[in-house]
C-alpha atoms as a PDB file:
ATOM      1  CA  UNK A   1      17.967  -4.956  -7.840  1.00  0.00           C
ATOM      2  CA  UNK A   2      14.945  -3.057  -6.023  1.00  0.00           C
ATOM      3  CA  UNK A   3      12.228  -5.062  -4.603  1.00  0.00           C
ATOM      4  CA  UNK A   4       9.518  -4.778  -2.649  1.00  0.00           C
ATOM      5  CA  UNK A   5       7.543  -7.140  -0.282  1.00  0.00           C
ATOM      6  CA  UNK A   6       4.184  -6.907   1.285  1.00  0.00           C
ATOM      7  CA  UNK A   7       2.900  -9.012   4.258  1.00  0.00           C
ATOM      8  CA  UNK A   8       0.488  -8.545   6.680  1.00  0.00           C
ATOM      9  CA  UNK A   9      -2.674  -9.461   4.734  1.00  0.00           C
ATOM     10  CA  UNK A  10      -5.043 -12.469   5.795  1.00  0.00           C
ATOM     11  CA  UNK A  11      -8.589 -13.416   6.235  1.00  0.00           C
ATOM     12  CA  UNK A  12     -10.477 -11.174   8.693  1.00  0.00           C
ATOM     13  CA  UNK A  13     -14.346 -10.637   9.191  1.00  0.00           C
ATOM     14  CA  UNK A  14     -16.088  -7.780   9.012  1.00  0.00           C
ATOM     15  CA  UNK A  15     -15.450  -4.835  11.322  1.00  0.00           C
ATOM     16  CA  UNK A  16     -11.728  -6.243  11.945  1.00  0.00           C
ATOM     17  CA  UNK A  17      -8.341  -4.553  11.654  1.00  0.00           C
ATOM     18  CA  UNK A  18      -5.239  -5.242   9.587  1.00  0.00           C
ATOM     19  CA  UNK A  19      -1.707  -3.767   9.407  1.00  0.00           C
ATOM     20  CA  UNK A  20      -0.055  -4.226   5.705  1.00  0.00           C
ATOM     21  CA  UNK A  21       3.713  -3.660   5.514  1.00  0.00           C
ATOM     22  CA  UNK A  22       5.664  -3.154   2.360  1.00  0.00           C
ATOM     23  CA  UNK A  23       9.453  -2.924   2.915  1.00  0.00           C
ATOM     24  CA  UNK A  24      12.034  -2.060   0.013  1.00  0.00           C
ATOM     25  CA  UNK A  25      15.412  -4.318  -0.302  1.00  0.00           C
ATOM     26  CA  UNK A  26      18.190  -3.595  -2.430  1.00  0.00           C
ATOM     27  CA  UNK A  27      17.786   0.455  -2.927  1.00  0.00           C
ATOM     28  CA  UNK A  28      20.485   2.925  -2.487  1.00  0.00           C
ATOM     29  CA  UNK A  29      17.979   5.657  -2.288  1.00  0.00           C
ATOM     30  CA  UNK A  30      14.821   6.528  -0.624  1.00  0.00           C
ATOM     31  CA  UNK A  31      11.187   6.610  -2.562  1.00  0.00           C
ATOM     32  CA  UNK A  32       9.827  10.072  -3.427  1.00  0.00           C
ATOM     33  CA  UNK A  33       6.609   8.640  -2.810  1.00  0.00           C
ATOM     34  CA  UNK A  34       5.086   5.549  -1.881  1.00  0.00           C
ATOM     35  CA  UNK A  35       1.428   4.301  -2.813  1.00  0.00           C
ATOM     36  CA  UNK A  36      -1.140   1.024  -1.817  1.00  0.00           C
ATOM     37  CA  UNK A  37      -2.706  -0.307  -4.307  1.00  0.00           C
ATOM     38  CA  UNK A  38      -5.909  -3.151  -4.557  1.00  0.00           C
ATOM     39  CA  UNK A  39      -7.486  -5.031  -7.059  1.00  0.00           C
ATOM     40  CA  UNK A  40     -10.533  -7.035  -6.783  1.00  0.00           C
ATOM     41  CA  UNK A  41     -11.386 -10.225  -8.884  1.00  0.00           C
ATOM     42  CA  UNK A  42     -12.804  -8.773 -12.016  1.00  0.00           C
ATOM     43  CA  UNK A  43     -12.162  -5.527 -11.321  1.00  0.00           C
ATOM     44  CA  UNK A  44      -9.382  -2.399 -12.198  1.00  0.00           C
ATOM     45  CA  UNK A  45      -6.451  -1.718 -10.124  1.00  0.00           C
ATOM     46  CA  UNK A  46      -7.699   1.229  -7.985  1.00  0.00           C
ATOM     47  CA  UNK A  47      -5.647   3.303  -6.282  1.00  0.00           C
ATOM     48  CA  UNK A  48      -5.989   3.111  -2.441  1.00  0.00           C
ATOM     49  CA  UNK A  49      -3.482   5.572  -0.586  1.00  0.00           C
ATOM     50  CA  UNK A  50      -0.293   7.882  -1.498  1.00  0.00           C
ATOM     51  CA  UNK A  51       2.172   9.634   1.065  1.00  0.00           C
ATOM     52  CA  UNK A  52       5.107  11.339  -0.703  1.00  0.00           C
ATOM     53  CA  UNK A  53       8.475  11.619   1.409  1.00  0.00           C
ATOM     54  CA  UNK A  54       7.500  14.529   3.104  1.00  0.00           C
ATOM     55  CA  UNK A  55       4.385  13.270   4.284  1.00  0.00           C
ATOM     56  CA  UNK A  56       1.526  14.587   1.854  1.00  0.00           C
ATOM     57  CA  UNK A  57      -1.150  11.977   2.334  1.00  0.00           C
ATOM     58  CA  UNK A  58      -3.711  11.350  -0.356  1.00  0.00           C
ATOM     59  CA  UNK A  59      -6.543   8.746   0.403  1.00  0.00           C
ATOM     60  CA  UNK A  60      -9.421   7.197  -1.621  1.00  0.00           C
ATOM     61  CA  UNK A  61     -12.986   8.438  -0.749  1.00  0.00           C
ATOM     62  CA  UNK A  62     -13.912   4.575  -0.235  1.00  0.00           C
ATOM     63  CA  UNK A  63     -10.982   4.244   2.641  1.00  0.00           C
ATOM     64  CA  UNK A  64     -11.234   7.613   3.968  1.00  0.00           C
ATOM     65  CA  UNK A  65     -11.388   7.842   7.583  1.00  0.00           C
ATOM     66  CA  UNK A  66     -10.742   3.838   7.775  1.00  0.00           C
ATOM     67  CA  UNK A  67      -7.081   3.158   6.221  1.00  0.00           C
ATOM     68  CA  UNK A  68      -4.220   5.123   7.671  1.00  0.00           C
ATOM     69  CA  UNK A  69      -0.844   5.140   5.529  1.00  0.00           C
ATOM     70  CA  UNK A  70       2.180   5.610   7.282  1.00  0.00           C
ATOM     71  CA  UNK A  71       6.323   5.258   5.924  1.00  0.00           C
ATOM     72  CA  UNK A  72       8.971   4.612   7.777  1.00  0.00           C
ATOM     73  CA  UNK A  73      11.753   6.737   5.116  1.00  0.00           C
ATOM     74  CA  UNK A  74      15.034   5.345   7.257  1.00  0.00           C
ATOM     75  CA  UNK A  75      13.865   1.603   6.776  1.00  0.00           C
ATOM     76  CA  UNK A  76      12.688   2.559   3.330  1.00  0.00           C
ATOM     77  CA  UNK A  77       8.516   1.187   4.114  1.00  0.00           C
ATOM     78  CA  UNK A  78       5.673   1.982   4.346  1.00  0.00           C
ATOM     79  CA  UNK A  79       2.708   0.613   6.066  1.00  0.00           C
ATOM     80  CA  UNK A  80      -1.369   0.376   5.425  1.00  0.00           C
ATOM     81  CA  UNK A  81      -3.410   0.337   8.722  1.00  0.00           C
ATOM     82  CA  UNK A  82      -6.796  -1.020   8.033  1.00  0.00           C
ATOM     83  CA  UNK A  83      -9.773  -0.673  10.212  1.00  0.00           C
ATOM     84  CA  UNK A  84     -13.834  -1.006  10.225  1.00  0.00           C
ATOM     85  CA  UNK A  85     -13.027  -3.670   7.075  1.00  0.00           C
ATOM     86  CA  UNK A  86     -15.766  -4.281   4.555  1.00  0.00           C
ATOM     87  CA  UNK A  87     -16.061  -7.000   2.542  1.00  0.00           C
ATOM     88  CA  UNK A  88     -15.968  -4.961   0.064  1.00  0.00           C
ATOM     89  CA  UNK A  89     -12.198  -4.016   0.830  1.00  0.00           C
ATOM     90  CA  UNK A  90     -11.217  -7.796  -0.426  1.00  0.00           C
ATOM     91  CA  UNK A  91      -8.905  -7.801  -2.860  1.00  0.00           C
ATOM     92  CA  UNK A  92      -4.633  -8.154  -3.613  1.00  0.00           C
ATOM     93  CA  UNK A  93      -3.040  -4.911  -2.227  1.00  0.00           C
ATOM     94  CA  UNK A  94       0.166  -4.054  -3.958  1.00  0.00           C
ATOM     95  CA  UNK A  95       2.567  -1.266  -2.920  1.00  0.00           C
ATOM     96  CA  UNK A  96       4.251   0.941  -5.700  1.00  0.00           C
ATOM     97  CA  UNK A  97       7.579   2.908  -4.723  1.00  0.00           C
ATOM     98  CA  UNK A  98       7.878   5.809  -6.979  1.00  0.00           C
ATOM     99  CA  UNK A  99      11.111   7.862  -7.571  1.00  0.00           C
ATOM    100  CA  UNK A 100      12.069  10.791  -9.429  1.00  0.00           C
ATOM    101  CA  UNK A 101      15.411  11.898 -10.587  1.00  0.00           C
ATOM    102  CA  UNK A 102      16.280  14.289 -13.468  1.00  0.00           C
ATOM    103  CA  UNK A 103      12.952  14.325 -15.066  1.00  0.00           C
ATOM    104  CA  UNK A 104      12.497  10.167 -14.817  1.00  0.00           C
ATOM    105  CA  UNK A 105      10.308   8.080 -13.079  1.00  0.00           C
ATOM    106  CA  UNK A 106      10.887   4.661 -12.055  1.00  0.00           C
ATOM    107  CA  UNK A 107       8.117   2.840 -10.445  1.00  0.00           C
ATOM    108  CA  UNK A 108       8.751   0.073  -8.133  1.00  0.00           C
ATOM    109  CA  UNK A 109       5.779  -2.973  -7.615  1.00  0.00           C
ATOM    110  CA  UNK A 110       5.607  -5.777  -4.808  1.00  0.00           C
ATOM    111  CA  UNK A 111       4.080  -8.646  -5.629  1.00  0.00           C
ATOM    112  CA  UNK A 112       0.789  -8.243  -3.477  1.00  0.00           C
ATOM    113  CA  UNK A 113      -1.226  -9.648  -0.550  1.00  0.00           C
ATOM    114  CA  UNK A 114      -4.432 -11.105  -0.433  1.00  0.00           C
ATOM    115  CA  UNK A 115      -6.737  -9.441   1.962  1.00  0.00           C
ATOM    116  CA  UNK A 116     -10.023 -11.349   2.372  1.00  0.00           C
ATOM    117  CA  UNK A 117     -12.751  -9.744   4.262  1.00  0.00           C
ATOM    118  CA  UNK A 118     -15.890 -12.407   5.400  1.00  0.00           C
ATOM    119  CA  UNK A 119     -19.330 -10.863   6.228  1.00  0.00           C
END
């Protein structure tokens, strides 16, 4: 069974830094892409940051220049670097592992970390 796990998030104030990791247990294969994920109280899931296996990046206009994704494809994760935080930026961040194979796609959640950002 594939799962993921996230850790890294915390409480942090305003201007501060934090590193999310999201490592993948129990896969045979590696992810075709990887993607973070957040989702504020009362609010959609929003889509933060994507880098596919060959390292396309993709980033949200509201983390842009801030957040830096990174993967790691022989350990299978991928990490979230988080800078100049906002407390706007609270919220659970979930990874999503995303493979393709013949046509199919099988997405992959963690279970999320709560990152808490205090003006």
């Amino acid at each position: 069974q594939v799962t993921l796990v996230e850790s890294g998030g915390g409480l942090v104030e305003a201007g501060g830094s934090l590193r999310l990791s999201c490592a993948a247990s129990g896969s045979t294969f590696s992810f075709n892409s990887f993607g973070w994920y957040r989702q504020a109280p009362g609010a959609r899931r929003e889509l933060v940051a994507t880098i596919s296996i060959g390292g396309s990046i993709y980033y949200s206009g509201s983390v842009k220049g801030r957040f830096t994704i990174s993967r790691d494809n022989a350990e299978n994760a991928v990490y979230l670097q988080m800078k100049s935080l906002k407390p706007e930026d609270t919220a659970v961040y979930s990874c999503k592992g995303t493979r393709w194979v013949a046509g199919r796609t099988s997405e992959y959640w963690g279970q999320g970390t709560q990152v808490t950002v205090s003006s």
